[in-house]
Protein backbone atom coordinates (compact mmCIF):
# COMPACT_ATOMS: atom_id res chain seq x y z
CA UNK A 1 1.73 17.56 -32.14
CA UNK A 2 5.72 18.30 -31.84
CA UNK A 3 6.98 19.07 -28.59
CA UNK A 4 10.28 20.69 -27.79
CA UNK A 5 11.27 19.79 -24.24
CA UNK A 6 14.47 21.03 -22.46
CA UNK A 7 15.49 19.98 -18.99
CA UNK A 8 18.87 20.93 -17.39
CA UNK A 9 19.68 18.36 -14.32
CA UNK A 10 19.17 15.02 -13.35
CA UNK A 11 15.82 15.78 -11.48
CA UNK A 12 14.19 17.91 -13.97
CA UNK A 13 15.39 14.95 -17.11
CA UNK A 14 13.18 12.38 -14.73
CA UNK A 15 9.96 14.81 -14.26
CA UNK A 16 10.48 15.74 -17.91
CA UNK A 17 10.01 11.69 -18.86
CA UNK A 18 7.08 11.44 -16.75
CA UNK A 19 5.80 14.09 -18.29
CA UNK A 20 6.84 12.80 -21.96
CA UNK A 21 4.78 9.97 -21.33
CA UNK A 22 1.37 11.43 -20.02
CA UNK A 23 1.46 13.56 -23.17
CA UNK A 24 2.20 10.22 -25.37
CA UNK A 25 -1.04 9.00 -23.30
CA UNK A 26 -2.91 12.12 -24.28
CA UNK A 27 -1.54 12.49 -27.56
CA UNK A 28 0.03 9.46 -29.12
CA UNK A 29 0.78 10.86 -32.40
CA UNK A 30 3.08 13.21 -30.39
CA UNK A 31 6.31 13.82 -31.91
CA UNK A 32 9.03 14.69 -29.05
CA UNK A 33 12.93 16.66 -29.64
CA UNK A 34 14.99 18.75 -27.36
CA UNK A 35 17.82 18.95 -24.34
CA UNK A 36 17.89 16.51 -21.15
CA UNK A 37 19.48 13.35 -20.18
CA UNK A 38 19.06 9.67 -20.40
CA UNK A 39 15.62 9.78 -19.13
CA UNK A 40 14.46 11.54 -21.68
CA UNK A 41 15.93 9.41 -24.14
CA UNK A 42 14.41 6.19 -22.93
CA UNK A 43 10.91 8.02 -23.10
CA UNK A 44 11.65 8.35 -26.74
CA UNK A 45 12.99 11.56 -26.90
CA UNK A 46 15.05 12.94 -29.57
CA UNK A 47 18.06 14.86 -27.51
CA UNK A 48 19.63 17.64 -29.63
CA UNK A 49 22.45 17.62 -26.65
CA UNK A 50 22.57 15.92 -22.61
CA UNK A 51 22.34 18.14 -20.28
CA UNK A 52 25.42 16.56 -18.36
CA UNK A 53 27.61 19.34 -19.78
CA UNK A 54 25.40 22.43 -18.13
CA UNK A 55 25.40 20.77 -14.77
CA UNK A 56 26.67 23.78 -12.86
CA UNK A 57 26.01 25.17 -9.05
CA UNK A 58 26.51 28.68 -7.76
CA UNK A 59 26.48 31.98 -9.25
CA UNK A 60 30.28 32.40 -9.71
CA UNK A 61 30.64 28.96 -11.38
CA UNK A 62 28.04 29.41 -13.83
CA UNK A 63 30.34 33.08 -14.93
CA UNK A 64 33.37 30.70 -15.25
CA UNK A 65 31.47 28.42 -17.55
CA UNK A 66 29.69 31.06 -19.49
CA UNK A 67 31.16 30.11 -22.98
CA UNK A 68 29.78 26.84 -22.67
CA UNK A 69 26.49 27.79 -21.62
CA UNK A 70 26.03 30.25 -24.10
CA UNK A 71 27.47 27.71 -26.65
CA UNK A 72 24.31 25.08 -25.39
CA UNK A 73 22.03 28.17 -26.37
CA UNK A 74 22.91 29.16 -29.17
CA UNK A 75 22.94 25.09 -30.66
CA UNK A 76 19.03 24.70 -28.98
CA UNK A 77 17.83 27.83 -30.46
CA UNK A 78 19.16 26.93 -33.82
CA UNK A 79 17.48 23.85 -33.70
CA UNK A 80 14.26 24.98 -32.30
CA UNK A 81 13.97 27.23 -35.08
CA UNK A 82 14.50 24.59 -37.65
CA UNK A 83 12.01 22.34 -35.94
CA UNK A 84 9.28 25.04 -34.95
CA UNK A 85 7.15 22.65 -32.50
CA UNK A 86 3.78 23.26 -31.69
CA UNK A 87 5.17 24.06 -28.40
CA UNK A 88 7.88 24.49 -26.24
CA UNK A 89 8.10 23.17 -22.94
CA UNK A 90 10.47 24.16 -20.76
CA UNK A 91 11.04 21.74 -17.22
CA UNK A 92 12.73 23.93 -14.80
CA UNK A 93 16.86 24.90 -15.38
CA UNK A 94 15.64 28.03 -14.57
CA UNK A 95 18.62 30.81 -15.66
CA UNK A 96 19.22 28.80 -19.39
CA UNK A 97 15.24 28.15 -19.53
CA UNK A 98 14.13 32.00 -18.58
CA UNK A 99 16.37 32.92 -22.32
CA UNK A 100 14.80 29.89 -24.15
CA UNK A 101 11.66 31.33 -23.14
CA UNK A 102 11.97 35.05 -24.09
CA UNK A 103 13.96 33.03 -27.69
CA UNK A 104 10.96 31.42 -28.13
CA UNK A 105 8.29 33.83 -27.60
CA UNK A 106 9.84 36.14 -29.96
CA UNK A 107 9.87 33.31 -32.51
CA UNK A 108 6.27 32.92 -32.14
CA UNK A 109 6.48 29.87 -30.52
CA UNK A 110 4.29 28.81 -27.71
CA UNK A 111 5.88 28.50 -24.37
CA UNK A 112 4.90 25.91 -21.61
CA UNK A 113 6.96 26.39 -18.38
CA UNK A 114 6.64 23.17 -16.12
CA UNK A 115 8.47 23.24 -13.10
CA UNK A 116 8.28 27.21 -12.39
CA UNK A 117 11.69 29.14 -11.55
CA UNK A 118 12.20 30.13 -8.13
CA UNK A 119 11.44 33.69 -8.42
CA UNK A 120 10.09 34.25 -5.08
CA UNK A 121 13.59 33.27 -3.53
CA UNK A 122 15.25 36.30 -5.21
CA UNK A 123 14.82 39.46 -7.72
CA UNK A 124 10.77 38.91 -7.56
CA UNK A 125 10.96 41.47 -10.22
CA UNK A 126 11.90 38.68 -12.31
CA UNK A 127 8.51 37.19 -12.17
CA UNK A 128 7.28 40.20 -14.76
CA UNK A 129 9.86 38.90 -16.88
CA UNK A 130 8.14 35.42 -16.56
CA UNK A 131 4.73 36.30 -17.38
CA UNK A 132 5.69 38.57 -20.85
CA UNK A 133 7.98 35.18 -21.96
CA UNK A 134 5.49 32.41 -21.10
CA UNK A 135 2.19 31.29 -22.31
CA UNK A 136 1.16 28.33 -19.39
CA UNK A 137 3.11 28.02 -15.75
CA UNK A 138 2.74 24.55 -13.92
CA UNK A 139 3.66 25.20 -10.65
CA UNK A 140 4.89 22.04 -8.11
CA UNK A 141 4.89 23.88 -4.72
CA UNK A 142 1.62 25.07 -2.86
CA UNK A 143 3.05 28.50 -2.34
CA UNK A 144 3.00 29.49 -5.80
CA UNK A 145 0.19 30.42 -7.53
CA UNK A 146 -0.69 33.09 -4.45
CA UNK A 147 2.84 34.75 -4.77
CA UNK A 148 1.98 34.83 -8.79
CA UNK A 149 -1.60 36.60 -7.67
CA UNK A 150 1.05 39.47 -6.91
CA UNK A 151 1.85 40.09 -10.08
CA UNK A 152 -1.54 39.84 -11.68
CA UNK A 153 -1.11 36.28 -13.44
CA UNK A 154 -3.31 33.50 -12.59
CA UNK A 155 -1.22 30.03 -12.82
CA UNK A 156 -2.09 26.34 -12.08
CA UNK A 157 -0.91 24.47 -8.75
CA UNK A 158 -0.22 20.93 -10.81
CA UNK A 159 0.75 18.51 -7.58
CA UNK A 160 3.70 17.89 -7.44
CA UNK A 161 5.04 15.36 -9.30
CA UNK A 162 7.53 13.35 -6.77
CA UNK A 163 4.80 12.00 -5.26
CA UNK A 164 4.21 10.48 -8.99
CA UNK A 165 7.79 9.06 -8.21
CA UNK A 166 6.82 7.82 -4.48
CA UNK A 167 4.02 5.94 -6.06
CA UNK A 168 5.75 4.04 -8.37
CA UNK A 169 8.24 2.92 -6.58
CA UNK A 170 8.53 -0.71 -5.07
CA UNK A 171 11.37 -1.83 -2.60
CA UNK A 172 13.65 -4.03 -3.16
CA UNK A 173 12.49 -7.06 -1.25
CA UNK A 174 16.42 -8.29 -1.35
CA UNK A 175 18.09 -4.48 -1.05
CA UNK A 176 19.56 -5.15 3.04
CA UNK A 177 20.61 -8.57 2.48
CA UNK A 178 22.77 -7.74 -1.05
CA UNK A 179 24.27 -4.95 0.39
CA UNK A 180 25.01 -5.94 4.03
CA UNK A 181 22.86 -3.85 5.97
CA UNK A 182 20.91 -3.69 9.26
CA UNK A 183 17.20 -2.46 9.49
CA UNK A 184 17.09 0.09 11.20
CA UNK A 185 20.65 1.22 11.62
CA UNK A 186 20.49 2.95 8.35
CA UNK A 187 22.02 6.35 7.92
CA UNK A 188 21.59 7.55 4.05
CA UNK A 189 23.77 10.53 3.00
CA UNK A 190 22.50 12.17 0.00
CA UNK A 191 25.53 14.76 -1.11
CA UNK A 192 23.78 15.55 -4.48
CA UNK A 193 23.59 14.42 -8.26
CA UNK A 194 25.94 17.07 -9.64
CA UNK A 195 29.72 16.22 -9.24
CA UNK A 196 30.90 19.79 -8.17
CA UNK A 197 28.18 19.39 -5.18
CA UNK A 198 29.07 15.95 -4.17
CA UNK A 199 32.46 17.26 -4.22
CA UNK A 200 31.70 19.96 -1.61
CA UNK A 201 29.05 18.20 0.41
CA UNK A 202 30.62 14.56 0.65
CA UNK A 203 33.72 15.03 2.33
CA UNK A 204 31.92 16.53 5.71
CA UNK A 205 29.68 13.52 5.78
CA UNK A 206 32.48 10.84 5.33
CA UNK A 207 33.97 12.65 8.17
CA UNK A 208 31.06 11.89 10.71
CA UNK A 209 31.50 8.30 9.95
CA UNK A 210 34.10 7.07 13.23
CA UNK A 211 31.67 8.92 15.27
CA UNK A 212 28.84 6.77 15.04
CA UNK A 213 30.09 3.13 14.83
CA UNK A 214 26.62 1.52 15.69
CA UNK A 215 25.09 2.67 11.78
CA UNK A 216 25.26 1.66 8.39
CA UNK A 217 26.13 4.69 6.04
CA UNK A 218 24.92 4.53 2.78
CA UNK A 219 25.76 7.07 0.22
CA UNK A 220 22.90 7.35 -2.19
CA UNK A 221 24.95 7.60 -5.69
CA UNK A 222 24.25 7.88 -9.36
CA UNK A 223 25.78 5.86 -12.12
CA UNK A 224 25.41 9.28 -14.63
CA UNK A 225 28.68 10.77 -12.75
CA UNK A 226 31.66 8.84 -12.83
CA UNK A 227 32.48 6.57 -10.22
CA UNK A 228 35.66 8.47 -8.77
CA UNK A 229 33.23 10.86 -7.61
CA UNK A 230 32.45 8.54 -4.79
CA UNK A 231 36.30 6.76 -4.17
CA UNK A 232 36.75 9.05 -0.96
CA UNK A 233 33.74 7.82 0.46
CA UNK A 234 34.20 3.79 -0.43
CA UNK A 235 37.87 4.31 0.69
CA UNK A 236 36.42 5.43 4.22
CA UNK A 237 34.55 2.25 4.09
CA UNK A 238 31.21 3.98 3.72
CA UNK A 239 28.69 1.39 1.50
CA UNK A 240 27.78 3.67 -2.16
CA UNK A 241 24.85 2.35 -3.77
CA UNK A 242 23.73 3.34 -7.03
CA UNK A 243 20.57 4.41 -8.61
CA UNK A 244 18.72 3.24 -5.72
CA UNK A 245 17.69 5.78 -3.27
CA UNK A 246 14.23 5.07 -3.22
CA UNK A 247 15.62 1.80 -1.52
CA UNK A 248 17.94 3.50 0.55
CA UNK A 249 15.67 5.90 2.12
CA UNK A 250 12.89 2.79 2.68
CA UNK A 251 15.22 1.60 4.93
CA UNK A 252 16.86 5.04 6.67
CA UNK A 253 16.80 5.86 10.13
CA UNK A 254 17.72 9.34 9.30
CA UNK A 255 19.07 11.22 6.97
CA UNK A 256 21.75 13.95 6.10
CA UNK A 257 20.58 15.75 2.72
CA UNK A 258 22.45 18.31 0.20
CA UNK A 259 19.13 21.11 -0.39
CA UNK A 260 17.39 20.32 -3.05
CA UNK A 261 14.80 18.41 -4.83
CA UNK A 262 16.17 15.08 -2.52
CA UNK A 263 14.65 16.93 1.12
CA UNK A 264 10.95 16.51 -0.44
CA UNK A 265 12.02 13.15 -1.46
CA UNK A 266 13.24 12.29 1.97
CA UNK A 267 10.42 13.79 4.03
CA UNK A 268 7.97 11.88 1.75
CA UNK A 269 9.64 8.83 3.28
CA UNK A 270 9.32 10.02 6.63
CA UNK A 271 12.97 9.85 7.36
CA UNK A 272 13.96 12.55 9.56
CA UNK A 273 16.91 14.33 8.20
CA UNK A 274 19.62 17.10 8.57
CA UNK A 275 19.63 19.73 5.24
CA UNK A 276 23.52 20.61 4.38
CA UNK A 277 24.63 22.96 2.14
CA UNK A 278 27.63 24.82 0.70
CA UNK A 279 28.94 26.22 -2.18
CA UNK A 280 32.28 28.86 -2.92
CA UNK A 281 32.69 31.59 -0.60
CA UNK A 282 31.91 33.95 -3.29
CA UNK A 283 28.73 32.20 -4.26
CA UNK A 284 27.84 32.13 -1.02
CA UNK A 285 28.61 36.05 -0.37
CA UNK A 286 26.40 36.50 -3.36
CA UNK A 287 23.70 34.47 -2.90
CA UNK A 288 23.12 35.78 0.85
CA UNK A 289 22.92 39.35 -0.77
CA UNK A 290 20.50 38.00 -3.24
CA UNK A 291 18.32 35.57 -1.44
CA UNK A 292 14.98 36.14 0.01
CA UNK A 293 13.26 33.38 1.68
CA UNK A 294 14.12 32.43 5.10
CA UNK A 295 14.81 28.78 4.02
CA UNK A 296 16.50 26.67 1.66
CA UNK A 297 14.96 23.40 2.19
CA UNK A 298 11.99 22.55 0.25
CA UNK A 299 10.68 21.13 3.22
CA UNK A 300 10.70 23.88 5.35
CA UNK A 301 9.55 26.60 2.35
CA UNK A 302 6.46 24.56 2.17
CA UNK A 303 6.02 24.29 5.36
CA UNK A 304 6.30 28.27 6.19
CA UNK A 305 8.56 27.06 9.16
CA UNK A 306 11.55 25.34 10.45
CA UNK A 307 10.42 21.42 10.36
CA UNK A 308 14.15 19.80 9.82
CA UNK A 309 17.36 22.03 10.73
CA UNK A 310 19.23 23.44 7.94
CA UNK A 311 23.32 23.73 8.50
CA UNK A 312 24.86 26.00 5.23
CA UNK A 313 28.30 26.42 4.53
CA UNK A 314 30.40 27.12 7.97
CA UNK A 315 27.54 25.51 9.97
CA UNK A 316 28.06 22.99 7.89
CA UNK A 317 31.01 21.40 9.98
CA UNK A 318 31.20 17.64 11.68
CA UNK A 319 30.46 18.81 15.16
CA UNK A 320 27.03 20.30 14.13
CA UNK A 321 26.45 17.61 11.58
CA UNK A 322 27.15 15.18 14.51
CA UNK A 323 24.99 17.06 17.08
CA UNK A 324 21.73 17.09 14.90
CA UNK A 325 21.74 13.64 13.97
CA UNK A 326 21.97 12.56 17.13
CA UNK A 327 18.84 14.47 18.01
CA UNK A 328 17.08 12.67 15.13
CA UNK A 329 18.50 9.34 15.31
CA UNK A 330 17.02 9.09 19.06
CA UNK A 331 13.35 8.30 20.00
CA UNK A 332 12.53 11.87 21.72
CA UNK A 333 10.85 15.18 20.88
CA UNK A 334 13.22 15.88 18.08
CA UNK A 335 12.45 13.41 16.00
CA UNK A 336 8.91 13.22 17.35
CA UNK A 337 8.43 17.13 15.73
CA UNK A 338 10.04 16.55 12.74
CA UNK A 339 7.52 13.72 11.75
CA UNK A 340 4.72 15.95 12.70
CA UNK A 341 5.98 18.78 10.85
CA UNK A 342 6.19 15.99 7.57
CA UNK A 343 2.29 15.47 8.25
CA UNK A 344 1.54 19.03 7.41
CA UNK A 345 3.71 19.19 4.49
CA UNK A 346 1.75 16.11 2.81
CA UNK A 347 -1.57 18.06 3.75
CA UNK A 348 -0.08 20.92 1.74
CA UNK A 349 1.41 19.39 -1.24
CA UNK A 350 -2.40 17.32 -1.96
CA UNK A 351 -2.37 14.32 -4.05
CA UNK A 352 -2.64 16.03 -7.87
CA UNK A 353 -0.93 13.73 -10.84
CA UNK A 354 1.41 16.47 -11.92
CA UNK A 355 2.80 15.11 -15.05
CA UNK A 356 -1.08 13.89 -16.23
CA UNK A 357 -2.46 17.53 -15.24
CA UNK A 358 0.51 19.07 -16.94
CA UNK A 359 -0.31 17.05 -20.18
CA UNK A 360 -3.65 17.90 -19.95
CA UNK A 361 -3.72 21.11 -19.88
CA UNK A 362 -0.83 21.54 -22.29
CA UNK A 363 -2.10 19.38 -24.61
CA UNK A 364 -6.01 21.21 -24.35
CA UNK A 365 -4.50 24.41 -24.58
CA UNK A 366 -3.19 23.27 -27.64
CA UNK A 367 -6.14 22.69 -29.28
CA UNK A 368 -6.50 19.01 -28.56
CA UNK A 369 -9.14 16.90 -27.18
CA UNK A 370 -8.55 14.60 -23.90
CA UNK A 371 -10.96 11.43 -23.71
């Protein structure tokens, strides 16, 4: 079979591999093409562009940027049509993926959507939208398939697949020593993968640093950005390490964490941690218009409750950064709740491959036969 697969960001481009290779393992004939990042590539994917160009946050940035997005589209489509897979599958990205979808089904080809968009946080509508443009929706979060019930569509709950990731991983047996640290004095700071974030989120964090002399701060980096990204933060004599968070968060205390994909990561480590956000005012003004769901952590979402505290964009400030992580960093009931709030989440989430279910059924669905 030929698979088109198009990721958008740094996370999906790693679940997007995974998933590359349980389909070689289901179907190793497979043939694979499309847009992500170096992951992808080392999986043996063919990219038609990185996604390192479309790495955008908030709504007004993406309007400021629209030329290039639409310039992305119009290059995939083009080459999706002179491909024609057996099937599209799309790995999150959700604005760019939602017109690759409704491109595709018009083109007669079949559409796979693994990672599902977030249309419960805002414009539910959009979920009709969803349904008429794909064929098969993996979802990752428990939640899901019962808000897709709504709308008359049955879907599959897959796992989801950073527990794949937890599993893999093995620690560094030399990771303190190289890099100087203490056990247990660990505080990680995870601003992001996206350099426009890291540029918001990582100045408020290097700030906290003279107020707690008695921890290591590690900045969790990646080598995909350029290294400037971080100078602020290894000029305030923070330690950056790269491509190892896994590592970092092994060893972490606590944690303070930019929403996204990296709170499930952290709470799957058990590290207690602060969520931080903040974007452009306008973005923000939007998005607080737009937004439905009382949370914006992962962690909590799942949860259906406040498990770690969320601080976005004027609550994110030093003093409340500062007063949290105290709360955590102690032995008490703070931390105490939070780690009993982390059990339920792993109760919820279940232990489901997600990117050997996702082959599976993509790769049945297509007519093919699984030993």
């Amino acid at each position: 079979m030929r698979y088109y697969i198009i990721a958008g960001e740094r996370s999906g481009d790693l679940h997007a591999s995974n998933l590359l290779y349980s389909l070689k393992r289901e179907d190793p004939q497979a043939e694979f093409r499309g847009m992500g990042g170096d992951y992808m590539q080392a999986a043996g994917c063919h990219l038609t562009a990185h996604y390192r160009e479309m790495a955008l946050m908030g709504f007004v940035e993406v309007l400021l940027h629209f030329r290039r997005v639409f310039r992305y589209l119009d290059l995939i489509k083009a080459d999706l049509l002179k491909h024609r897979p057996d099937a599209l599958v799309l790995v999150d990205f959700g604005g760019f993926n939602m017109n690759m979808a409704a491109f595709a089904s018009k083109n007669g080809i079949p559409v796979h959507y693994y990672i599902a968009p977030k249309v419960w946080a805002w414009n539910q509508n959009r979920a009709f939208k969803l349904k008429k443009r794909v064929d098969h929706l993996y979802c990752i979060l428990p939640f899901e398939p019962e808000f897709f019930k709504k709308f008359n569509w049955q879907v599959e709950y897959v796992g989801n697949p950073l527990l794949d990731e937890k599993e893999k991983f093995q620690p560094d047996p030399d990771f303190l020593q190289r890099n100087r640290l203490q056990a247990g004095k660990l505080v990680a700071l995870l601003p992001g993968s996206r350099k426009q974030e890291i540029n918001q989120m990582l100045r408020t964090m290097i700030h906290l640093k003279t107020e707690f002399n008695e921890v290591d701060w590690v900045v969790a980096g990646v080598r995909n950005l350029p290294e400037e990204v971080y100078q602020e933060a290894m000029a305030a004599g923070l330690k950056v390490v790269f491509d190892q968070t896994y590592d970092v968060l092994h060893h972490a205390r606590a944690a303070i964490v930019t929403s996204g994909t990296a709170t499930l990561e952290t709470a799957l480590f058990k590290v207690p941690q602060v969520v931080v956000y903040k974007t452009s005012g306008m973005s923000y003004a939007i998005a607080k218009r737009l937004i439905r769901v009382p949370y914006i952590s992962l962690v909590n979402l799942i949860a259906g409750r406040e498990v770690v505290k969320e601080l976005i964009q004027d609550d994110y400030n030093p003093t409340s950064v500062k007063s949290e992580l105290q709360q955590i960093l102690a032995d008490g009931p703070v931390r105490t709740e939070v780690l009993k709030g982390y059990q339920f989440l792993f109760d919820s989430i279940g232990h489901k491959k997600a990117s050997q279910e996702t082959a599976r059924l993509i790769y049945t669905s297509l007519g093919g036969k699984t030993s």
